[in-house]
C-alpha atoms as a PDB file:
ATOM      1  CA  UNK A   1      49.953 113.458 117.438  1.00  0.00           C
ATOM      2  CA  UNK A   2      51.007 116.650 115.900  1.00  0.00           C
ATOM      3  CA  UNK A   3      52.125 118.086 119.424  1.00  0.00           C
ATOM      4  CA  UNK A   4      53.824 114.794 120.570  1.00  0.00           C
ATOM      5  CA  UNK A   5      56.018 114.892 117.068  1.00  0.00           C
ATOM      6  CA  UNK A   6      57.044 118.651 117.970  1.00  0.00           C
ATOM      7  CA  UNK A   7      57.852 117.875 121.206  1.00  0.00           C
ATOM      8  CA  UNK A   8      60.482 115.055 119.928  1.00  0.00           C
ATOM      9  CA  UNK A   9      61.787 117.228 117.373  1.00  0.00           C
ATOM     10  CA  UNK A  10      62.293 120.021 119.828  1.00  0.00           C
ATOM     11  CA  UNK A  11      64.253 117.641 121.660  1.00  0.00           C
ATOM     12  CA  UNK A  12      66.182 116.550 118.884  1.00  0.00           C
ATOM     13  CA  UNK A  13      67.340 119.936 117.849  1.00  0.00           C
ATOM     14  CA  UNK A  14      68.434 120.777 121.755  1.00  0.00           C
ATOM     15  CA  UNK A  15      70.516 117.593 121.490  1.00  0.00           C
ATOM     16  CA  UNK A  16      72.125 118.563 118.525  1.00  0.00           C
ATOM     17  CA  UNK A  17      73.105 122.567 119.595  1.00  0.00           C
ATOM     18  CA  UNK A  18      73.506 122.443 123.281  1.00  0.00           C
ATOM     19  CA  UNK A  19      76.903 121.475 122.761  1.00  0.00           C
ATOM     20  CA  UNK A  20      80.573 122.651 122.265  1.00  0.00           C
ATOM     21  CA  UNK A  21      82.748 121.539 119.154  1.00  0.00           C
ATOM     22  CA  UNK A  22      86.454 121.286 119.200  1.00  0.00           C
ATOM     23  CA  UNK A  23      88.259 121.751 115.974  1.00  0.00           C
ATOM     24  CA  UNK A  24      91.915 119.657 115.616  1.00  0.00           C
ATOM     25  CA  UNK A  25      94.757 121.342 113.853  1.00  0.00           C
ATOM     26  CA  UNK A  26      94.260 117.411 111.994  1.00  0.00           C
ATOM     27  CA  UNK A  27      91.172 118.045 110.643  1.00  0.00           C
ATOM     28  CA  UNK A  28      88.905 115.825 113.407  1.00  0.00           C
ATOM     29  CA  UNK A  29      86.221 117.884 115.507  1.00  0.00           C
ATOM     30  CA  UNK A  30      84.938 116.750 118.439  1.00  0.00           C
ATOM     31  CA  UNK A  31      81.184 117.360 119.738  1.00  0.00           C
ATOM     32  CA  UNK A  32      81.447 117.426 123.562  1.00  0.00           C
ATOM     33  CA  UNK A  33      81.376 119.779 126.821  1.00  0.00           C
ATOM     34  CA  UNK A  34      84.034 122.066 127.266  1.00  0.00           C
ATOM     35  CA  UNK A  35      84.638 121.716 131.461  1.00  0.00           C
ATOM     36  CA  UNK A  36      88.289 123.318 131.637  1.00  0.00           C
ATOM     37  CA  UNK A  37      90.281 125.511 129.775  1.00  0.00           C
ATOM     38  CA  UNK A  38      94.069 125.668 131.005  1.00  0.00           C
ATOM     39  CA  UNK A  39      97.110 127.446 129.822  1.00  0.00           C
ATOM     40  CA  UNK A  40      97.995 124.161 127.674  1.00  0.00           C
ATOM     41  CA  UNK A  41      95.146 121.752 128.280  1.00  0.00           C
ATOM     42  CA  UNK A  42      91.208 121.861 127.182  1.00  0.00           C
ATOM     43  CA  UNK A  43      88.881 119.100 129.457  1.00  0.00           C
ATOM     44  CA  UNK A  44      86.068 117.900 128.182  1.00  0.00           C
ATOM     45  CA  UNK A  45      83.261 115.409 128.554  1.00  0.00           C
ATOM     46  CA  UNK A  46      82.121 113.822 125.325  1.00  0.00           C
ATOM     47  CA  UNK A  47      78.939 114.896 123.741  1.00  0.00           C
ATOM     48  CA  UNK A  48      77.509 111.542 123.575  1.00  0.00           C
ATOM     49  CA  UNK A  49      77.997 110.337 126.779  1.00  0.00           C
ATOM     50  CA  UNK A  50      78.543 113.492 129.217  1.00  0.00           C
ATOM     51  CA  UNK A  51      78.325 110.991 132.380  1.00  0.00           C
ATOM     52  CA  UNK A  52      81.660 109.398 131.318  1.00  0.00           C
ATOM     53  CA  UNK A  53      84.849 110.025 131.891  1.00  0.00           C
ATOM     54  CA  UNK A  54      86.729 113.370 131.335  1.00  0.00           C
ATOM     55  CA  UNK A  55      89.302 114.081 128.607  1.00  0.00           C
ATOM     56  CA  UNK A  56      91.803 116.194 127.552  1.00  0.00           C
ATOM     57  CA  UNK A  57      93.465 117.809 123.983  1.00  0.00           C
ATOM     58  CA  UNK A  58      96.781 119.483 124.739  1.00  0.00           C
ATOM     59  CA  UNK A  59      96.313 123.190 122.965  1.00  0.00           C
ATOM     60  CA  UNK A  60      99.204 122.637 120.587  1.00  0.00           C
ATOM     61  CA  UNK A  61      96.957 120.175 118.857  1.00  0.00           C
ATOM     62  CA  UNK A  62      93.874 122.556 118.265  1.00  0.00           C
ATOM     63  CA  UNK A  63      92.589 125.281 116.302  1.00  0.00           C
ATOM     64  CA  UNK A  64      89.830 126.923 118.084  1.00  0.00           C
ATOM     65  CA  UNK A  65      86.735 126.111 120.513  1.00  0.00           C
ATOM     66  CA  UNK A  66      82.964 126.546 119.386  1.00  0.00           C
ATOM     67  CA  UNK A  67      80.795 127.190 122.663  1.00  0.00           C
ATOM     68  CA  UNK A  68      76.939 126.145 121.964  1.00  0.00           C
ATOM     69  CA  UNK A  69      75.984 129.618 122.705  1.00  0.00           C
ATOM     70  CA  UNK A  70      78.042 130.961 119.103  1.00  0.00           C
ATOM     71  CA  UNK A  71      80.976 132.082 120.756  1.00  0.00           C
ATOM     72  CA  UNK A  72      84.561 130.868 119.246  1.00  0.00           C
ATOM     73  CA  UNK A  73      87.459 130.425 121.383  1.00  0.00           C
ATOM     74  CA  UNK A  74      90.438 131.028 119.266  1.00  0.00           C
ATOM     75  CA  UNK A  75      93.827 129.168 119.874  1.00  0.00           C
ATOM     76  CA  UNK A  76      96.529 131.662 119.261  1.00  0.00           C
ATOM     77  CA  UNK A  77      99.470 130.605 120.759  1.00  0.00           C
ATOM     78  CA  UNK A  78     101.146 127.121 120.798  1.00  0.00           C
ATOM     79  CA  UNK A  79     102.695 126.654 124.299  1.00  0.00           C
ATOM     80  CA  UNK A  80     105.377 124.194 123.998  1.00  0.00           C
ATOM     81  CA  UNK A  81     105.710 122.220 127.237  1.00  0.00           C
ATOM     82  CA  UNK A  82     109.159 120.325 127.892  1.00  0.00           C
ATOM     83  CA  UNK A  83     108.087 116.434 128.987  1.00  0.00           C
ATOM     84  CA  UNK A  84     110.870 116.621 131.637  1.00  0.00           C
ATOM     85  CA  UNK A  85     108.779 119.201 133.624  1.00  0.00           C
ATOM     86  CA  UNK A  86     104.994 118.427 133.381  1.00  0.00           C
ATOM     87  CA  UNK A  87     104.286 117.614 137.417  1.00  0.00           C
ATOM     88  CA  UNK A  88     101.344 114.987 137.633  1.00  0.00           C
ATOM     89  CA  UNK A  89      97.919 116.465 137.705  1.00  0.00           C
ATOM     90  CA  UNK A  90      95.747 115.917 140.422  1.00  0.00           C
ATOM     91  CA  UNK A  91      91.775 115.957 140.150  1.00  0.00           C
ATOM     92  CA  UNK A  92      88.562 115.067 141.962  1.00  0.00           C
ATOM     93  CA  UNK A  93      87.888 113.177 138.089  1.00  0.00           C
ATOM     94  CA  UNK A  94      89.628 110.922 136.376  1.00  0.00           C
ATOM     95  CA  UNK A  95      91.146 112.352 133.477  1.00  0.00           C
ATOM     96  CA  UNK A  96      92.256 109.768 130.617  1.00  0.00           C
ATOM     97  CA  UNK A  97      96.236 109.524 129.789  1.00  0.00           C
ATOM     98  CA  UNK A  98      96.938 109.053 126.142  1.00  0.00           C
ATOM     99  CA  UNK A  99      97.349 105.597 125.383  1.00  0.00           C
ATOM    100  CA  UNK A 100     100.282 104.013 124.611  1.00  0.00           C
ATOM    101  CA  UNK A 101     101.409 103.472 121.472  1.00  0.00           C
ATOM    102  CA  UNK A 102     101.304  99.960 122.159  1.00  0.00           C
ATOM    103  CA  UNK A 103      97.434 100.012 120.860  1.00  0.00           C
ATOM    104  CA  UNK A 104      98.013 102.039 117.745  1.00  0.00           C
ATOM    105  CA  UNK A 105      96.899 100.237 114.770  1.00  0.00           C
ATOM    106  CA  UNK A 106      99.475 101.562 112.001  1.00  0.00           C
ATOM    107  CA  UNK A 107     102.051 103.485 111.276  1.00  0.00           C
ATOM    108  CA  UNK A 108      99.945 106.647 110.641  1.00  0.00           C
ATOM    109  CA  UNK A 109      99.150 106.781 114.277  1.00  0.00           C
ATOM    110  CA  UNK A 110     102.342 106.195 115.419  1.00  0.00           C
ATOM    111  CA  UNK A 111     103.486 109.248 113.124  1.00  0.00           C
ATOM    112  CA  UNK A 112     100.682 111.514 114.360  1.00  0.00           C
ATOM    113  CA  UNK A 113     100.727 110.646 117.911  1.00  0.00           C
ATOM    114  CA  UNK A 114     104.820 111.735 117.707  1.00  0.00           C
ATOM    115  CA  UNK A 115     103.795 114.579 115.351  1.00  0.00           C
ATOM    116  CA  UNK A 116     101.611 116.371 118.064  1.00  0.00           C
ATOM    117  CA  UNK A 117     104.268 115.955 121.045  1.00  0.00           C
ATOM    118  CA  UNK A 118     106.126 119.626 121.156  1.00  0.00           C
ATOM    119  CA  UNK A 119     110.169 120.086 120.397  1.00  0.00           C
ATOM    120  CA  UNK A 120     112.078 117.875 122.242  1.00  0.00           C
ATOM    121  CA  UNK A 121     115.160 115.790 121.810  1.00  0.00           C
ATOM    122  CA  UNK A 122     113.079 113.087 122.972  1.00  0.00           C
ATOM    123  CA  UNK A 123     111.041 114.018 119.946  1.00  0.00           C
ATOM    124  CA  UNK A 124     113.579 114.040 117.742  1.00  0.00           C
ATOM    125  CA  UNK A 125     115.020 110.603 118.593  1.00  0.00           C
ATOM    126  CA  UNK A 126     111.208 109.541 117.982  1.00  0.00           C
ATOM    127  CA  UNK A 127     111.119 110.621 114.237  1.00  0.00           C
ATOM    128  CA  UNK A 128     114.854 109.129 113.794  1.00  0.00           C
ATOM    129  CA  UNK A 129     113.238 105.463 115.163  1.00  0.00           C
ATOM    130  CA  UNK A 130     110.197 106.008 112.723  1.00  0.00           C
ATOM    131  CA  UNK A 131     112.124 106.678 109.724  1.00  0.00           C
ATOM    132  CA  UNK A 132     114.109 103.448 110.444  1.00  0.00           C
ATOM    133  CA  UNK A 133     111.372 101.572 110.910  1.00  0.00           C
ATOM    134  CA  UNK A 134     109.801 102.819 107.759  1.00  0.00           C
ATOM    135  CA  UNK A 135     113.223 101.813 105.973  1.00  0.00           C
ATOM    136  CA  UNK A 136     113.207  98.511 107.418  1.00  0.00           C
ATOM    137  CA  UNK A 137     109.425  97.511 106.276  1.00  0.00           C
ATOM    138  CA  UNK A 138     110.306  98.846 102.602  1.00  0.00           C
ATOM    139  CA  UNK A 139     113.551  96.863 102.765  1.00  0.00           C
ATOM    140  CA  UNK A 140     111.562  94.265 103.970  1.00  0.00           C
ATOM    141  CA  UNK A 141     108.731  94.032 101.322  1.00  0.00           C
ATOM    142  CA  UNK A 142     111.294  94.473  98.555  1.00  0.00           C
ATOM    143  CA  UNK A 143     113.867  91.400  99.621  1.00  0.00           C
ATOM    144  CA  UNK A 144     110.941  89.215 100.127  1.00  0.00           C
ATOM    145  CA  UNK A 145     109.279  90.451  96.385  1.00  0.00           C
ATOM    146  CA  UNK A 146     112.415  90.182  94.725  1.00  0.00           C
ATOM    147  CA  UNK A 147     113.298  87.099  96.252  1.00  0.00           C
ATOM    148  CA  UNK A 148     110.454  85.004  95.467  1.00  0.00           C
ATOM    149  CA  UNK A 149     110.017  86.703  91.829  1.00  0.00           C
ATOM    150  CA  UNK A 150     113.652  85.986  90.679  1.00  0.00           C
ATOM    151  CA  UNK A 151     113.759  82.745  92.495  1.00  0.00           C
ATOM    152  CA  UNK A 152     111.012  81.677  90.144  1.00  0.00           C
ATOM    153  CA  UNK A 153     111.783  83.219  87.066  1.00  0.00           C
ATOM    154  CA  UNK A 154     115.454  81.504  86.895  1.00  0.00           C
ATOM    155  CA  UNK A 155     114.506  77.906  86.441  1.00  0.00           C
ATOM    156  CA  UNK A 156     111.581  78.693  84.090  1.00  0.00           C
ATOM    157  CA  UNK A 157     114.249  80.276  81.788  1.00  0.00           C
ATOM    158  CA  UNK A 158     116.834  77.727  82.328  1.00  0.00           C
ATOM    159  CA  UNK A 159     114.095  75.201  81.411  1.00  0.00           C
ATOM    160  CA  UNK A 160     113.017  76.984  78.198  1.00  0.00           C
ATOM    161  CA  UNK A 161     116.169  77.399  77.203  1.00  0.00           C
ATOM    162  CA  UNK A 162     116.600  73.196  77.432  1.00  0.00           C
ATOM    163  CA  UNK A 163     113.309  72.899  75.596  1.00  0.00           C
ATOM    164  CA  UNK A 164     114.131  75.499  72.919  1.00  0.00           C
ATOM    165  CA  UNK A 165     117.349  73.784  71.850  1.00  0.00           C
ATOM    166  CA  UNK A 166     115.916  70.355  72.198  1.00  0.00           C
ATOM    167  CA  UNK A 167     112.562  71.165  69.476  1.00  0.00           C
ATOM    168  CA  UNK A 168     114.523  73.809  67.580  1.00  0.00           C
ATOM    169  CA  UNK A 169     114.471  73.562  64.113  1.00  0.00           C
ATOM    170  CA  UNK A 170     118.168  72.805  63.775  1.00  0.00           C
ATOM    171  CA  UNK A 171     118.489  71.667  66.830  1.00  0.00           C
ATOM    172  CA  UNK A 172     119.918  67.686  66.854  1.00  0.00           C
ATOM    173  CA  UNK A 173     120.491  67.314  70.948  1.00  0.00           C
ATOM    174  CA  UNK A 174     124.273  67.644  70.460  1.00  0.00           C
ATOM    175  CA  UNK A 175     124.753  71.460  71.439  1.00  0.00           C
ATOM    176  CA  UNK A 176     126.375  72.110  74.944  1.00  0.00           C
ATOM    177  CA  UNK A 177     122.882  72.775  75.957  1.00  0.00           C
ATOM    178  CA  UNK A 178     121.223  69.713  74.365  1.00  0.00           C
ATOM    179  CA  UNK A 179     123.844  67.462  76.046  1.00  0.00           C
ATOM    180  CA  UNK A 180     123.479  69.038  79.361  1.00  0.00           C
ATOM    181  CA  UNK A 181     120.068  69.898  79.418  1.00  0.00           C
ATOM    182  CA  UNK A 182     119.248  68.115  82.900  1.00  0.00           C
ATOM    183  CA  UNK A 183     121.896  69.553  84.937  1.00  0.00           C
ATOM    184  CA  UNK A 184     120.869  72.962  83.563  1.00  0.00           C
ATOM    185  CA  UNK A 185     117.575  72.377  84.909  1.00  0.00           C
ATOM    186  CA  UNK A 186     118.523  71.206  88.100  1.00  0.00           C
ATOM    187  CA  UNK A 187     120.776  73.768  88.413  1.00  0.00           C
ATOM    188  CA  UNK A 188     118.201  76.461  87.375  1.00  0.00           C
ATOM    189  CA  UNK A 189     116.017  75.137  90.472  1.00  0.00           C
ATOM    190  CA  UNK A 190     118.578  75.179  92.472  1.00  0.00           C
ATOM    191  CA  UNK A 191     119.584  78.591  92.205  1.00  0.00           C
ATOM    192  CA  UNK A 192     116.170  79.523  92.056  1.00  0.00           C
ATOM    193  CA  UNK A 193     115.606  77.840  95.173  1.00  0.00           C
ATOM    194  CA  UNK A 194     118.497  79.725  97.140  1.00  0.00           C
ATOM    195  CA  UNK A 195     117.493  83.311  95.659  1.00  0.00           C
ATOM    196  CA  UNK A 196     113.382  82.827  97.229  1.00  0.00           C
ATOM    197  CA  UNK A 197     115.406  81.387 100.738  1.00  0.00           C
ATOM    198  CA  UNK A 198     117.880  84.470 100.338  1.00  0.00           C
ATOM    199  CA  UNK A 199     115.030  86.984  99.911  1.00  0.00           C
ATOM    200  CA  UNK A 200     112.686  85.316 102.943  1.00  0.00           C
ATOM    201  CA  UNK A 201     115.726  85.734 104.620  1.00  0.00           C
ATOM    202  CA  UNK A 202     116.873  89.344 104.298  1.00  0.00           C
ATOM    203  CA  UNK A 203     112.919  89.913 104.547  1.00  0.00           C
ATOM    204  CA  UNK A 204     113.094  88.395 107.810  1.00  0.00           C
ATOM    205  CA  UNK A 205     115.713  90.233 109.595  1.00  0.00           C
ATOM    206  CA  UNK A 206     114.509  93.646 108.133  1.00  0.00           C
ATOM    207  CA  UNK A 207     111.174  92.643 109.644  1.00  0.00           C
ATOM    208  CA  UNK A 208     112.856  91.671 113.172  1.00  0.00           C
ATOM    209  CA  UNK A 209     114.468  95.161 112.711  1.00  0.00           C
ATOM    210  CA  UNK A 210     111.124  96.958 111.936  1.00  0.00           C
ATOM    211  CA  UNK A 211     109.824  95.749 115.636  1.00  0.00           C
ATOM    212  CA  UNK A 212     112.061  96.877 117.329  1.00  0.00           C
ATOM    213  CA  UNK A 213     112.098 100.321 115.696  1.00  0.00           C
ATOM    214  CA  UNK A 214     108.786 100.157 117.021  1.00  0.00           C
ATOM    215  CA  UNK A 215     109.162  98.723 120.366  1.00  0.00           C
ATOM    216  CA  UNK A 216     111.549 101.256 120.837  1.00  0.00           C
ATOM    217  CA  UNK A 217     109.250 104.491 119.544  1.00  0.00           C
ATOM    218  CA  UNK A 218     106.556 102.936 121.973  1.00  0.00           C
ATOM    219  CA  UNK A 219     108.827 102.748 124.831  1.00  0.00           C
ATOM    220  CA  UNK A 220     109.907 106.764 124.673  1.00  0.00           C
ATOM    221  CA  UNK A 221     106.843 107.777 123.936  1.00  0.00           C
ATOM    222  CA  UNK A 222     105.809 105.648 127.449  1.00  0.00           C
ATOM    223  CA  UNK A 223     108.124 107.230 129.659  1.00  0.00           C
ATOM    224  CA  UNK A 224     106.914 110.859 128.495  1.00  0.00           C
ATOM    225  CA  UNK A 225     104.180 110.157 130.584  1.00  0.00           C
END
C-alpha cells in the first residue's frame, strides 16, 4: 500500500512540473507546452489537454516564458506588427484565430482584446468607438433613472400639496389650490407620465446607439484578421 501511494504521488508531482508557464503582461499565466517560439508569436499546447489543439499569444502581450526545466525566457522587446501586412500562416496544425469579439461577454473584454492589438490607426478608431459606446450606456442608464424617478416624484408632490391645503389647519377648500385640487392632480400624473416616457425614450436611442458602437468595434477588429 505504502509503495502503490508513492507511486501516485510521484506521478502527481511529474504532472504538476513537467510543464512550461507563460506569464501575461495582464496578470493571467498559463500552464502549457511551449512548441514554437517566433519573432512575434509563442505556440503552445495547453497543459491540461496537450492532445488538443495548438495556440498562440502574440509577444507584445507577455512578460516572460518559464521552461519546466528552470530556465526563464525573458520578453524584451515588443515587436509591433502592422495588421495590413501579417501574410496568413500556414501549418501542418491547426492553430486557433482569436475569436471575434462577437463572443466577448462585456465591455472589459472588448477593452482588453483592443488594448493588446499594437499602434495602428485601425487601433485608434477602435478606442474612439469604445469610448462612444461607453458614453452612450452611461447616457443611457442616466435618462432611463432620471426618467422614471422624476416621473414619479411629480404627482406624489402635486398630490400632497392638494392634501396639505385640503386638512391644513387654516385651510377652508377655497385657496387656488383647494379649488383646483383635481386638475392639479391630474395634471401632476400627467406630467409625470410624459417625463418616465421621455426618459425610456432617450434611454432607448442611447441604447440603439451603444450597439452599434459595438457592432462597429467588432466588425474592425474582424477584418484585422
Amino acid at each position: 500500500m505504502k509503495k502503490l501511494i508513492f507511486v501516485l504521488m510521484l506521478l502527481l508531482c511529474q504532472n504538476l512540473f513537467c510543464q512550461d508557464s507563460i506569464y501575461k503582461k495582464n496578470g493571467e499565466v498559463i500552464a502549457a507546452k511551449v512548441l514554437e517560439i517566433s519573432d512575434s508569436e509563442v505556440k503552445f499546447k495547453k497543459a491540461e489537454n496537450l492532445n488538443g489543439p495548438t495556440y498562440g499569444e502574440l509577444k507584445s502581450g507577455l512578460i516572460c516564458i518559464k521552461f519546466e526545466n528552470g530556465t526563464i525566457d525573458t520578453i524584451k522587446n515588443k515587436i509591433e506588427i502592422k495588421p495590413e501586412v501579417v501574410a496568413p500562416k500556414i501549418s501542418a496544425q491547426p492553430v486557433i484565430q482569436k475569436q471575434s469579439l462577437m463572443y466577448a461577454r462585456n465591455d472589459n473584454d472588448l477593452f482588453m482584446a483592443i488594448e493588446f492589438l499594437p499602434p495602428s490607426d485601425t487601433r485608434a478608431k477602435l478606442m474612439h468607438e469604445y469610448a462612444l459606446m461607453k458614453m452612450y450606456k452611461r447616457n443611457q442608464y442616466l435618462a432611463n433613472g432620471l426618467g422614471m424617478g422624476v416621473g414619479f416624484v411629480v404627482p406624489v408632490v402635486a398630490t400632497s400639496v392638494v392634501i396639505r391645503d385640503l386638512f391644513s389647519v387654516n385651510g377652508s377648500g377655497n385657496s387656488f389650490v383647494g379649488r383646483n385640487g383635481l386638475t392639479i392632480i391630474v395634471a401632476g400624473a400627467l406630467v409625470g407620465a410624459a417625463i418616465r416616457i421621455t426618459g425610456q425614450v432617450l434611454a432607448k436611442v442611447n441604447k440603439n446607439k451603444r450597439l452599434n458602437a459595438r457592432r462597429n468595434i467588432i466588425r474592425m477588429y474582424d477584418e484585422l484578421k
